[in-house]
N, C-alpha and C. Protein backbone atom coordinates (compact mmCIF):
# COMPACT_ATOMS: atom_id res chain seq x y z
N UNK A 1 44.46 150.82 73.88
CA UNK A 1 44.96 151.98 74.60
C UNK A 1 45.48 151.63 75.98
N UNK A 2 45.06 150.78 76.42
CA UNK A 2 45.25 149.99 77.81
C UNK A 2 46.21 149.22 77.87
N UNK A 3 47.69 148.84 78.85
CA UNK A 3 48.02 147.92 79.28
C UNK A 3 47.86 147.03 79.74
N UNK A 4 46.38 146.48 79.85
CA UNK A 4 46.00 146.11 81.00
C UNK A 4 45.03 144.65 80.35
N UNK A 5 44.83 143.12 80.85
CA UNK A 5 44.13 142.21 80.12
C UNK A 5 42.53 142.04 80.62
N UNK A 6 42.03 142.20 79.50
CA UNK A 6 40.43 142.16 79.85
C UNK A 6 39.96 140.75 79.57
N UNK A 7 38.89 140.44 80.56
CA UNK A 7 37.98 139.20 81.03
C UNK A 7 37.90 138.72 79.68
N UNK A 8 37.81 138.87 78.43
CA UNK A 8 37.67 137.94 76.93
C UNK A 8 38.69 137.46 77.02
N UNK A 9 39.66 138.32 77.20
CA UNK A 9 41.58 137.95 76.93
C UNK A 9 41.72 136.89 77.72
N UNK A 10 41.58 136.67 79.00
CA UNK A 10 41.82 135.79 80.36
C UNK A 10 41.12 134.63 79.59
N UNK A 11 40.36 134.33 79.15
CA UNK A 11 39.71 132.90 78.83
C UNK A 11 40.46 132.87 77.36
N UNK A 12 41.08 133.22 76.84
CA UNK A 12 41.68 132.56 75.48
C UNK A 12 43.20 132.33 76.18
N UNK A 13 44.01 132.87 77.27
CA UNK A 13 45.13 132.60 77.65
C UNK A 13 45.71 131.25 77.02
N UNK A 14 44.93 130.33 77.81
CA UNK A 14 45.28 128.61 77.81
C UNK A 14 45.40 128.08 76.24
N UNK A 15 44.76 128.88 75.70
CA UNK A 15 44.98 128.62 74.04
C UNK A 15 45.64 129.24 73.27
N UNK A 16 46.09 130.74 74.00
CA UNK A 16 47.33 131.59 73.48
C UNK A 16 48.81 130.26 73.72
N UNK A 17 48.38 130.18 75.53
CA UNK A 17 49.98 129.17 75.79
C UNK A 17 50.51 128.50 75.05
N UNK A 18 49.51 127.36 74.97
CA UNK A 18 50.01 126.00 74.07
C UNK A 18 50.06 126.79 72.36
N UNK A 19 50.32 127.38 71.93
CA UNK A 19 51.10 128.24 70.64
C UNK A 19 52.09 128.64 70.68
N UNK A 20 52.38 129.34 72.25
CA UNK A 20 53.46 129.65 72.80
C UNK A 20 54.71 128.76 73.20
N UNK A 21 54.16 127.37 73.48
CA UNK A 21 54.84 126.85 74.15
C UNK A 21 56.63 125.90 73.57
N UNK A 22 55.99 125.90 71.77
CA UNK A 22 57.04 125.36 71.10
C UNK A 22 57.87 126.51 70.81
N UNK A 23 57.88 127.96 71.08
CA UNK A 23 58.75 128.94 70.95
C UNK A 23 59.90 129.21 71.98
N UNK A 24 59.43 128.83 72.68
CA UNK A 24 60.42 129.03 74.26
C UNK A 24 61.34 128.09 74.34
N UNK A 25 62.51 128.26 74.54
CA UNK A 25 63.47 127.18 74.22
C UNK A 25 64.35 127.26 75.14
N UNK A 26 64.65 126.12 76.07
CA UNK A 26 65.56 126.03 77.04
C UNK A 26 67.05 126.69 76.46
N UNK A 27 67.48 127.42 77.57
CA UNK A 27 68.86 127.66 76.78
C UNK A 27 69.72 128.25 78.11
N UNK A 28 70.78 128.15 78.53
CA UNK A 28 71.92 128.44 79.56
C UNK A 28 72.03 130.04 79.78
N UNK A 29 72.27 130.43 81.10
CA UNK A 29 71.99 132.00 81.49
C UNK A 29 73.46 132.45 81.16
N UNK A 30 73.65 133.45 80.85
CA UNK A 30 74.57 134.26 80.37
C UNK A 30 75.45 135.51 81.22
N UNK A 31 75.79 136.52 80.87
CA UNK A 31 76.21 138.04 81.29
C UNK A 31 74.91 138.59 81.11
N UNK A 32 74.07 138.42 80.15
CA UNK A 32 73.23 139.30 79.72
C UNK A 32 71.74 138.56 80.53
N UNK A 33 71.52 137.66 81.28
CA UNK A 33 70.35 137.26 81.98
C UNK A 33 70.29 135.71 82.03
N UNK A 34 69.15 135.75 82.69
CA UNK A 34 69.19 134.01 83.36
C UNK A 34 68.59 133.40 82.19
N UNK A 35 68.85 131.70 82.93
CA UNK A 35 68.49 131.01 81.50
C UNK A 35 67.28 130.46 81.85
N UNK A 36 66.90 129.67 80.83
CA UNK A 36 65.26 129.02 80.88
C UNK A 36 65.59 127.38 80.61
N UNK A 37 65.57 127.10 82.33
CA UNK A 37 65.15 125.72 82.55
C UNK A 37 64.75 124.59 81.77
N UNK A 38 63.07 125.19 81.82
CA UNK A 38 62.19 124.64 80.77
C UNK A 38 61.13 124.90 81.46
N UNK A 39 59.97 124.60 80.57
CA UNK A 39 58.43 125.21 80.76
C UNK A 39 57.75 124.03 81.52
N UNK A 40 57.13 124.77 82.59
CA UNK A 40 56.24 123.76 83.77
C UNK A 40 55.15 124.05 83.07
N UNK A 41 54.31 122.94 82.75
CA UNK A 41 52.72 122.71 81.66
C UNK A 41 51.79 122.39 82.50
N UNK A 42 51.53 123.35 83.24
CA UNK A 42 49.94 123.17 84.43
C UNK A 42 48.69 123.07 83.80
N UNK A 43 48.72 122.05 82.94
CA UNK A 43 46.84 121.38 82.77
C UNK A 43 47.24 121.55 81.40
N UNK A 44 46.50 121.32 80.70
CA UNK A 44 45.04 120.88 80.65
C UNK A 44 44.21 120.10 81.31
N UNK A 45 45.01 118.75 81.41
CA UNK A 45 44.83 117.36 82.09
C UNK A 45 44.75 117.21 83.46
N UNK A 46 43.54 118.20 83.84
CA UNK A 46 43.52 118.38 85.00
C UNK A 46 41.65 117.80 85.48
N UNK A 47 41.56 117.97 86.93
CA UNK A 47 40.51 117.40 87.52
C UNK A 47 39.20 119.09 87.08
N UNK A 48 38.27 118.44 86.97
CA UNK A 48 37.39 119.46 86.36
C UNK A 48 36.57 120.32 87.81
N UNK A 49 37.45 119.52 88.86
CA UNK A 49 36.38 119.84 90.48
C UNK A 49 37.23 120.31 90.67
N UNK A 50 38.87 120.17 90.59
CA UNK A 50 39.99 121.03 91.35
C UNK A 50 40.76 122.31 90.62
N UNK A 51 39.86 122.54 89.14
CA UNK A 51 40.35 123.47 88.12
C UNK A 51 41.50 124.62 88.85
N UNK A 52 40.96 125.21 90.10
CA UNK A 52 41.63 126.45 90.47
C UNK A 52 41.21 128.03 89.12
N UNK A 53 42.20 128.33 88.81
CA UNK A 53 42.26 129.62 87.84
C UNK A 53 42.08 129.12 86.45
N UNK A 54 42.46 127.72 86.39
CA UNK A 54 41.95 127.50 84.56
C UNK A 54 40.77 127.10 84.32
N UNK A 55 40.67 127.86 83.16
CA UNK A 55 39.17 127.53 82.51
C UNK A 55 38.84 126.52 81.86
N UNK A 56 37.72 126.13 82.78
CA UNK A 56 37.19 124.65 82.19
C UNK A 56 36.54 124.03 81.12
N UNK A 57 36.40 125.19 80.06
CA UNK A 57 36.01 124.51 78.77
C UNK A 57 37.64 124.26 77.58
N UNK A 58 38.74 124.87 78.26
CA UNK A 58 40.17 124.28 78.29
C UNK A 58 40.26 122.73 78.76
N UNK A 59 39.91 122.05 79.82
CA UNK A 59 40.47 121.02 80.39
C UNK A 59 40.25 119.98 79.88
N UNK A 60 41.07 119.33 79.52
CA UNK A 60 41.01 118.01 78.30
C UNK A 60 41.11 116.65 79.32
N UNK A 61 40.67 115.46 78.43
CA UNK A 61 40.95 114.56 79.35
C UNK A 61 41.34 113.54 78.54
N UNK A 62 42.39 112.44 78.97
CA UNK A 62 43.12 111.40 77.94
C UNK A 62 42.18 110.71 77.38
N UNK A 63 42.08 110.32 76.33
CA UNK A 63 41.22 109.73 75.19
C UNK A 63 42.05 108.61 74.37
N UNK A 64 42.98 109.13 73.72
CA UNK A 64 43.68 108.16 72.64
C UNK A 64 45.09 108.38 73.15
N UNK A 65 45.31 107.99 74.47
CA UNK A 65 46.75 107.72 75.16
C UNK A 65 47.82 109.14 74.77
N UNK A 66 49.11 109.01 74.87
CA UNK A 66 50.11 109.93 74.52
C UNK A 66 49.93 110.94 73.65
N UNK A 67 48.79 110.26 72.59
CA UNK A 67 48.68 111.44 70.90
C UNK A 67 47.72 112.84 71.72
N UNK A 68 47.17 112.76 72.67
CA UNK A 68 46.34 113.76 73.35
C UNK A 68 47.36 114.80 73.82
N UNK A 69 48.35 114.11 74.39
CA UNK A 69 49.54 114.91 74.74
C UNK A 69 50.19 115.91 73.92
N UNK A 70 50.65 115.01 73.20
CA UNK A 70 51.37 116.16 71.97
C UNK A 70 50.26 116.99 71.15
N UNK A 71 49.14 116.13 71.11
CA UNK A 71 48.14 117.50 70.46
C UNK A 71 47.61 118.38 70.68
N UNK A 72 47.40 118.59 72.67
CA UNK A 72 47.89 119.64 72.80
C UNK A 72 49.30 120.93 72.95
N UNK A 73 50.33 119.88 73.50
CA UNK A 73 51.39 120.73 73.77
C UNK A 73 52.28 120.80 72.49
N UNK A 74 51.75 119.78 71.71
CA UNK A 74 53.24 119.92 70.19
C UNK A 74 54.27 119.30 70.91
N UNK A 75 55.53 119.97 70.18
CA UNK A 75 56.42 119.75 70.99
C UNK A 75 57.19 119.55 72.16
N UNK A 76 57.72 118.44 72.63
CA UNK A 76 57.86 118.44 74.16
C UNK A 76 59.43 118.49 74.20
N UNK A 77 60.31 118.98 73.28
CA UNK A 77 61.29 119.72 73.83
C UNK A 77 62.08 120.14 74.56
N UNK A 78 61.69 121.61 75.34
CA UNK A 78 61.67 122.29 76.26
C UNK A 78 60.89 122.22 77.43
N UNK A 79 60.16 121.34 77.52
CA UNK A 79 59.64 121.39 79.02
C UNK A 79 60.04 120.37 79.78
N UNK A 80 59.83 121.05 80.77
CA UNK A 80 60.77 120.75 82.17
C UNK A 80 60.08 119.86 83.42
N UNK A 81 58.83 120.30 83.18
CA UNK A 81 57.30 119.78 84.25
C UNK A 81 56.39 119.99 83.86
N UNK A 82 55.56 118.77 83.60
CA UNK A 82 54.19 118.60 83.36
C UNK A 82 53.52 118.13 84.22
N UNK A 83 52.55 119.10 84.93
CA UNK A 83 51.47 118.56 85.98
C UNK A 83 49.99 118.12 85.24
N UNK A 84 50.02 117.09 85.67
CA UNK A 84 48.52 115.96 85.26
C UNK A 84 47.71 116.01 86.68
N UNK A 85 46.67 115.44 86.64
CA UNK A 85 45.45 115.00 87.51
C UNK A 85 46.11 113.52 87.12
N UNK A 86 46.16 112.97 88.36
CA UNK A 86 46.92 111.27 88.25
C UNK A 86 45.19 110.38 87.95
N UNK A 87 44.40 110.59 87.92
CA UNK A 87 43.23 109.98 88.00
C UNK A 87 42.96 109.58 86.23
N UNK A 88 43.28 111.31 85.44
CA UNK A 88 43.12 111.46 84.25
C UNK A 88 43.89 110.50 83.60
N UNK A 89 45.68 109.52 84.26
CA UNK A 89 46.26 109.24 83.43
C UNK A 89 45.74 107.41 83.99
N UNK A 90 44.18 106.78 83.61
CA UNK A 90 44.22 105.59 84.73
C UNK A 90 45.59 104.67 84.75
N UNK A 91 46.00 104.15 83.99
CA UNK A 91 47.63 103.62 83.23
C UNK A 91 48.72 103.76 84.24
N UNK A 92 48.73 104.68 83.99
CA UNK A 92 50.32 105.34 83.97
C UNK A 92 51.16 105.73 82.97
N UNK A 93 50.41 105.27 81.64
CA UNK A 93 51.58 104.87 80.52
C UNK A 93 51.75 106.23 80.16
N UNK A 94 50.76 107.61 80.07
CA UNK A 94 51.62 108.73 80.04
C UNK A 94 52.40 109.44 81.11
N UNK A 95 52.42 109.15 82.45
CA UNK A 95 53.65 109.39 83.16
C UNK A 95 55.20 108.70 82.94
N UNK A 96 54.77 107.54 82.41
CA UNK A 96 55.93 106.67 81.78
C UNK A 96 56.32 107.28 80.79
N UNK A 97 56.14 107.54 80.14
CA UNK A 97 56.34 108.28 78.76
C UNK A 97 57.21 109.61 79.16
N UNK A 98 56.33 110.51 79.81
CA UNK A 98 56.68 111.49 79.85
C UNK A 98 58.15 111.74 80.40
N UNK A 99 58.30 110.47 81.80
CA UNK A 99 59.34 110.39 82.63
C UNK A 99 60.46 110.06 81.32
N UNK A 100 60.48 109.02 80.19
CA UNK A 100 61.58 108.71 79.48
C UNK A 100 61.58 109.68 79.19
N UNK A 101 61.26 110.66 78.32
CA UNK A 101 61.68 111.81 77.58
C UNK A 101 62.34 112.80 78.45
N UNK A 102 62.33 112.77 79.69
CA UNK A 102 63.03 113.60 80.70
C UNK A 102 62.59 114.76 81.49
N UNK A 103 60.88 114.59 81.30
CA UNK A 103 60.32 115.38 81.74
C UNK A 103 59.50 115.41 83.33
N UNK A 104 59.70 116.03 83.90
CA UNK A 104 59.52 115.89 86.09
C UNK A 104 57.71 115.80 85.60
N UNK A 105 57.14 114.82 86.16
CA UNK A 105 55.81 114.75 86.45
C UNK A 105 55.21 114.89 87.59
N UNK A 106 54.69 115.86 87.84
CA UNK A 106 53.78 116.59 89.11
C UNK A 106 52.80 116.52 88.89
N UNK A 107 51.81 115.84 90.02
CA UNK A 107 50.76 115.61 90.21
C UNK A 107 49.93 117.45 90.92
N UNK A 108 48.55 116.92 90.47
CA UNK A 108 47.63 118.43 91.19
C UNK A 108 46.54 118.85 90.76
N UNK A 109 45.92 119.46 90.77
CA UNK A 109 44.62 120.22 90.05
C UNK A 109 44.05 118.40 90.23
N UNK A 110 43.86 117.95 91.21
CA UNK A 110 43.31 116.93 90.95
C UNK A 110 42.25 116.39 92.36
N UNK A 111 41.07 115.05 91.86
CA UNK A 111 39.98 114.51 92.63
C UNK A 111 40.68 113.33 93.02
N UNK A 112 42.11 113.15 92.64
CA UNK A 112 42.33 111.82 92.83
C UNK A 112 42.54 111.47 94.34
N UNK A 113 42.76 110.02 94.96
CA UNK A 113 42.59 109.70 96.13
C UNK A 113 44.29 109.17 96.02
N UNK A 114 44.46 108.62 97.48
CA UNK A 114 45.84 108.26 97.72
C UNK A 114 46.43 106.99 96.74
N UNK A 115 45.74 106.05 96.36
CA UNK A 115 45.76 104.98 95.28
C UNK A 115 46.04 105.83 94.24
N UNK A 116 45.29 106.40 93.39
CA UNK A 116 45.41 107.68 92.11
C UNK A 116 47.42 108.00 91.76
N UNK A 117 47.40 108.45 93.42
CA UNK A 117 48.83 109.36 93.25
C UNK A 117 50.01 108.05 93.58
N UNK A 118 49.67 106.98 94.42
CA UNK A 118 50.60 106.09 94.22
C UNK A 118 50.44 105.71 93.01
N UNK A 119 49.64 105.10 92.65
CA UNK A 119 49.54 104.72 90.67
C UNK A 119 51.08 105.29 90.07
N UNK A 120 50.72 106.78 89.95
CA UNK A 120 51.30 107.44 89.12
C UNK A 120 52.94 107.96 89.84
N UNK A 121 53.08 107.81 90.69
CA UNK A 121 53.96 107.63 91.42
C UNK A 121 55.10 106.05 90.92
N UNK A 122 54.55 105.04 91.17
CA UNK A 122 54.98 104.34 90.53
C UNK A 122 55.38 104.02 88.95
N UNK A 123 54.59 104.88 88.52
CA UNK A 123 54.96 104.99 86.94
C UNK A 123 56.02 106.05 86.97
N UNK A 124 56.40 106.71 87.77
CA UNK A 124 57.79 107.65 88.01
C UNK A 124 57.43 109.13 88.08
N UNK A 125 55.84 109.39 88.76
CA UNK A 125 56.07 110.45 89.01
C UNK A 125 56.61 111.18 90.09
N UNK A 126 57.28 112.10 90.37
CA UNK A 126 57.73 112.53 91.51
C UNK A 126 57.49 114.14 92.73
N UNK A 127 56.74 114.50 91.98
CA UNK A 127 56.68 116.05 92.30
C UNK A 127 54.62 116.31 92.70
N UNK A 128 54.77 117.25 93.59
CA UNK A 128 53.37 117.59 93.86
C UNK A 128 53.30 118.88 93.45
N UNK A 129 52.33 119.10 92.54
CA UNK A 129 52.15 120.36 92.71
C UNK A 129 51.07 122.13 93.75
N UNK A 130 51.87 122.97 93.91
CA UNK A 130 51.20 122.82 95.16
C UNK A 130 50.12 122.63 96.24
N UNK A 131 50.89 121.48 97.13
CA UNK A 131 50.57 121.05 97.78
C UNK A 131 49.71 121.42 98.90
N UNK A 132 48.30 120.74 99.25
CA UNK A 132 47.36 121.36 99.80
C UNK A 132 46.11 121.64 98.61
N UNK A 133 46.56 122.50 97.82
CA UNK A 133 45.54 123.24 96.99
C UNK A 133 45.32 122.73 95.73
N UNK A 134 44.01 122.86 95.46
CA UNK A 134 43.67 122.50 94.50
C UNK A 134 43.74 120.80 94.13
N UNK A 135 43.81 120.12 95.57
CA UNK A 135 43.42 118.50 95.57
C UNK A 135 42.45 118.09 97.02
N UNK A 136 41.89 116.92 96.58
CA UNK A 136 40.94 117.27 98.07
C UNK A 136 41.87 117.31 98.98
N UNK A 137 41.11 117.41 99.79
CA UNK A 137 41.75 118.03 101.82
C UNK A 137 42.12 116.67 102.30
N UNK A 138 43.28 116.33 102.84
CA UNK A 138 43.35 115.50 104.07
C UNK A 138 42.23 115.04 104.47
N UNK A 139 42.18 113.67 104.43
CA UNK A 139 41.50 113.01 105.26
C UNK A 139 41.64 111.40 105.67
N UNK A 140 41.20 111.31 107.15
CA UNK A 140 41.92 110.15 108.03
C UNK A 140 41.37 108.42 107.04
N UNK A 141 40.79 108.71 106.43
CA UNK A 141 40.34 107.75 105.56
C UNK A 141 40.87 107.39 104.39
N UNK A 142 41.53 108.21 103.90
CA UNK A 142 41.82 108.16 102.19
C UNK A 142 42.92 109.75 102.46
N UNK A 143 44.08 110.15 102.47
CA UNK A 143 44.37 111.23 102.81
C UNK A 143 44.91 111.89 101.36
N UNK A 144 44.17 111.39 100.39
CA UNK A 144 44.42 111.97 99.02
C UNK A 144 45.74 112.43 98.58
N UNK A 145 46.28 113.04 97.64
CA UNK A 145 47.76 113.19 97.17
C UNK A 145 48.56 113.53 98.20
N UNK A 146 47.89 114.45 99.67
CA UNK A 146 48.98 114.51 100.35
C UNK A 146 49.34 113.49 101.50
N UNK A 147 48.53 112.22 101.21
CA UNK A 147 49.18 111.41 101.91
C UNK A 147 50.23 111.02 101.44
N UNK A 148 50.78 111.10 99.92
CA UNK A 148 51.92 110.99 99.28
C UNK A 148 53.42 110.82 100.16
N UNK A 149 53.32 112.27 101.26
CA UNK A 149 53.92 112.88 101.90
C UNK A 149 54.58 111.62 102.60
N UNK A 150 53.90 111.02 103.49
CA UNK A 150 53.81 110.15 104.05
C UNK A 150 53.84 108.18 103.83
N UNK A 151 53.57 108.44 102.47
CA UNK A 151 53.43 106.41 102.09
C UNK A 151 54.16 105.72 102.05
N UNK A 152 54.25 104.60 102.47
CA UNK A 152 55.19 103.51 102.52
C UNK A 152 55.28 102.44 101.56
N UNK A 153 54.27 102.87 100.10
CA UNK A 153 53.85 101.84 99.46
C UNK A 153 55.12 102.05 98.18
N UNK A 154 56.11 103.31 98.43
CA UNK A 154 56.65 103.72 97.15
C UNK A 154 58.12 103.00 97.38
N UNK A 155 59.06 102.80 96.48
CA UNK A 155 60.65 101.92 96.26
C UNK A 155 61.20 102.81 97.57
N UNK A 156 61.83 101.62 97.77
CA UNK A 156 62.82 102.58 99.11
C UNK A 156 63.58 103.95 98.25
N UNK A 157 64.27 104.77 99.00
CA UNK A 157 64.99 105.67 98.40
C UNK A 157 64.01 106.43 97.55
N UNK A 158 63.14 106.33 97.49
CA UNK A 158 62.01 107.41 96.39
C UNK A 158 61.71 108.54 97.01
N UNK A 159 61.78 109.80 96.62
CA UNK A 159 61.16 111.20 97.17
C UNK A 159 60.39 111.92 96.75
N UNK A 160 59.45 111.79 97.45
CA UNK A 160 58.85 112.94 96.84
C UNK A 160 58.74 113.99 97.07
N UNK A 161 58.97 115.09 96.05
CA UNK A 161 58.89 116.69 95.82
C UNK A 161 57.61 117.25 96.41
N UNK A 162 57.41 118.47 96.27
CA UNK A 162 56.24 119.72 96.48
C UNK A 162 56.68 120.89 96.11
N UNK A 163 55.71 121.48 95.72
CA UNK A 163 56.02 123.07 95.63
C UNK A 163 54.84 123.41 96.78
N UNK A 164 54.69 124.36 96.74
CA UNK A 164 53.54 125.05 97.81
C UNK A 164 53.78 126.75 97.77
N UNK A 165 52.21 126.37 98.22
CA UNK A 165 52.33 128.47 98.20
C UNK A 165 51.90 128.77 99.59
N UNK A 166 53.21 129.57 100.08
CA UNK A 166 52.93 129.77 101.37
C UNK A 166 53.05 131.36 101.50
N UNK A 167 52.05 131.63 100.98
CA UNK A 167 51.82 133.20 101.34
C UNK A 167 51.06 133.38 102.47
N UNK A 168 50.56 132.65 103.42
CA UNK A 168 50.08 132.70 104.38
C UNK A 168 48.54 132.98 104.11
N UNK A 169 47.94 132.54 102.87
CA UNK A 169 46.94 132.73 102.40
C UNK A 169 46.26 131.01 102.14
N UNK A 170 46.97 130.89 100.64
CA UNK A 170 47.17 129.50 100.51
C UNK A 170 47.13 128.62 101.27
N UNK A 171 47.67 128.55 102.39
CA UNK A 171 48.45 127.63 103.23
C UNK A 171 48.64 128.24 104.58
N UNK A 172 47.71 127.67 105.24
CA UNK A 172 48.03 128.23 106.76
C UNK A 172 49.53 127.65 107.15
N UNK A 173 49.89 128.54 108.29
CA UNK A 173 51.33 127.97 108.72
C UNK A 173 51.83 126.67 109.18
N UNK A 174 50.07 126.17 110.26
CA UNK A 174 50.45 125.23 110.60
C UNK A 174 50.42 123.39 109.23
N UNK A 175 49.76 124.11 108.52
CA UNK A 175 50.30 123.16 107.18
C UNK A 175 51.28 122.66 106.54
N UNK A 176 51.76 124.29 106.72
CA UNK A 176 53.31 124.34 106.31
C UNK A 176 54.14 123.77 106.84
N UNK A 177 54.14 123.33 108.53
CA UNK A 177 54.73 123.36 109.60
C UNK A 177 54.60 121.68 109.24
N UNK A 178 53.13 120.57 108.53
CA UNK A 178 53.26 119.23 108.30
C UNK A 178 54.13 119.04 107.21
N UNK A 179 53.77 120.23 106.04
CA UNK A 179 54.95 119.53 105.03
C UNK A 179 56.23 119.53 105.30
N UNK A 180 56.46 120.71 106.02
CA UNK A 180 58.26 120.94 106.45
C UNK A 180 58.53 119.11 106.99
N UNK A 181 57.90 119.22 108.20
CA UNK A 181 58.06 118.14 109.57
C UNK A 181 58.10 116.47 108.53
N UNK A 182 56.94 116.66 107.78
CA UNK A 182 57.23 115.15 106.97
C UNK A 182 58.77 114.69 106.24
N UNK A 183 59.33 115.58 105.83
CA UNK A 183 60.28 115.34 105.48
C UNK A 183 61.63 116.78 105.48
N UNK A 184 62.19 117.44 106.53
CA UNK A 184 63.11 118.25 106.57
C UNK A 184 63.76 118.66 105.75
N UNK A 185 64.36 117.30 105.10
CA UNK A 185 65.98 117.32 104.12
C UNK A 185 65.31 117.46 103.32
């Protein structure tokens, strides 16, 4: 009778998605509405301390390399960005992977330390996802994925991305004010 999703519903989501996810099909925007990119795949393969909003009897962790991948997502198709916990992939060999098939790898939902995200960085990942949250905090010792921002350990000419949520909630301003300042352009 309700429009509305109740607390049972919210914990099967993550297992509704990945059913969902081989239906959605990139395709070019039209007269009649915009088009679909491709699908950004936030977790499973995520840190079980930095979960955020997904539920953690969802969060999988690599076992038998690439086949974990496709057994949860199926088809990789249509997607556009897949965010991992860089810790989850120790290798790299599924950021490698993922990068040939043409898919943007964003790091997040993750415990990993600044080593972790260069790792996977070097295996070609490029994108943070947002940044600040949901990875540990800055610190002068180990400044975790968002020292990213900042490393000198990556190929010249390499960039790295972020998204961020700056609702002024998320992300105080003056945060905002380091990611802007690290890199402008």
């Amino acid at each position: 009778k309700h429009n509305c999703i109740k607390l049972k519903d919210l914990i099967n989501i993550s297992f509704i998605l990945f059913q969902i996810v081989p239906k959605i099909k990139k395709r070019n925007g039209d007269k009649n509405g915009a088009g679909v990119l491709g699908i950004h795949l936030e977790g499973p393969f995520i840190s079980r301390d930095k979960k955020g909003a997904h539920s953690v009897q969802h969060i999988k962790y690599i076992e038998s390399g690439f086949q974990d991948i496709l057994e949860v997502y199926g088809s990789l198709d249509n997607v556009a960005i897949v965010t991992i916990a860089p810790e989850v992939d120790k290798t790299g060999d599924i950021v490698i992977k993922l990068v040939k098939q043409g898919i943007t790898v964003s790091l997040g939902h993750s415990s990993g330390n600044l080593a972790d995200g260069e790792r996977a960085m070097h295996a070609g990942a490029n994108f943070i996802t947002h940044l600040f949250n949901a990875m540990l905090p800055f610190h002068h010792r180990d400044p975790g994925l968002v020292g990213l921002l900042t490393t000198d350990t990556l190929p010249p000419g390499r960039t790295v991305y972020f998204g961020i949520i700056s609702d002024g909630i998320h992300t105080h301003p003056s945060a905002l004010r380091i990611a802007y300042r690290s890199d402008p352009e």
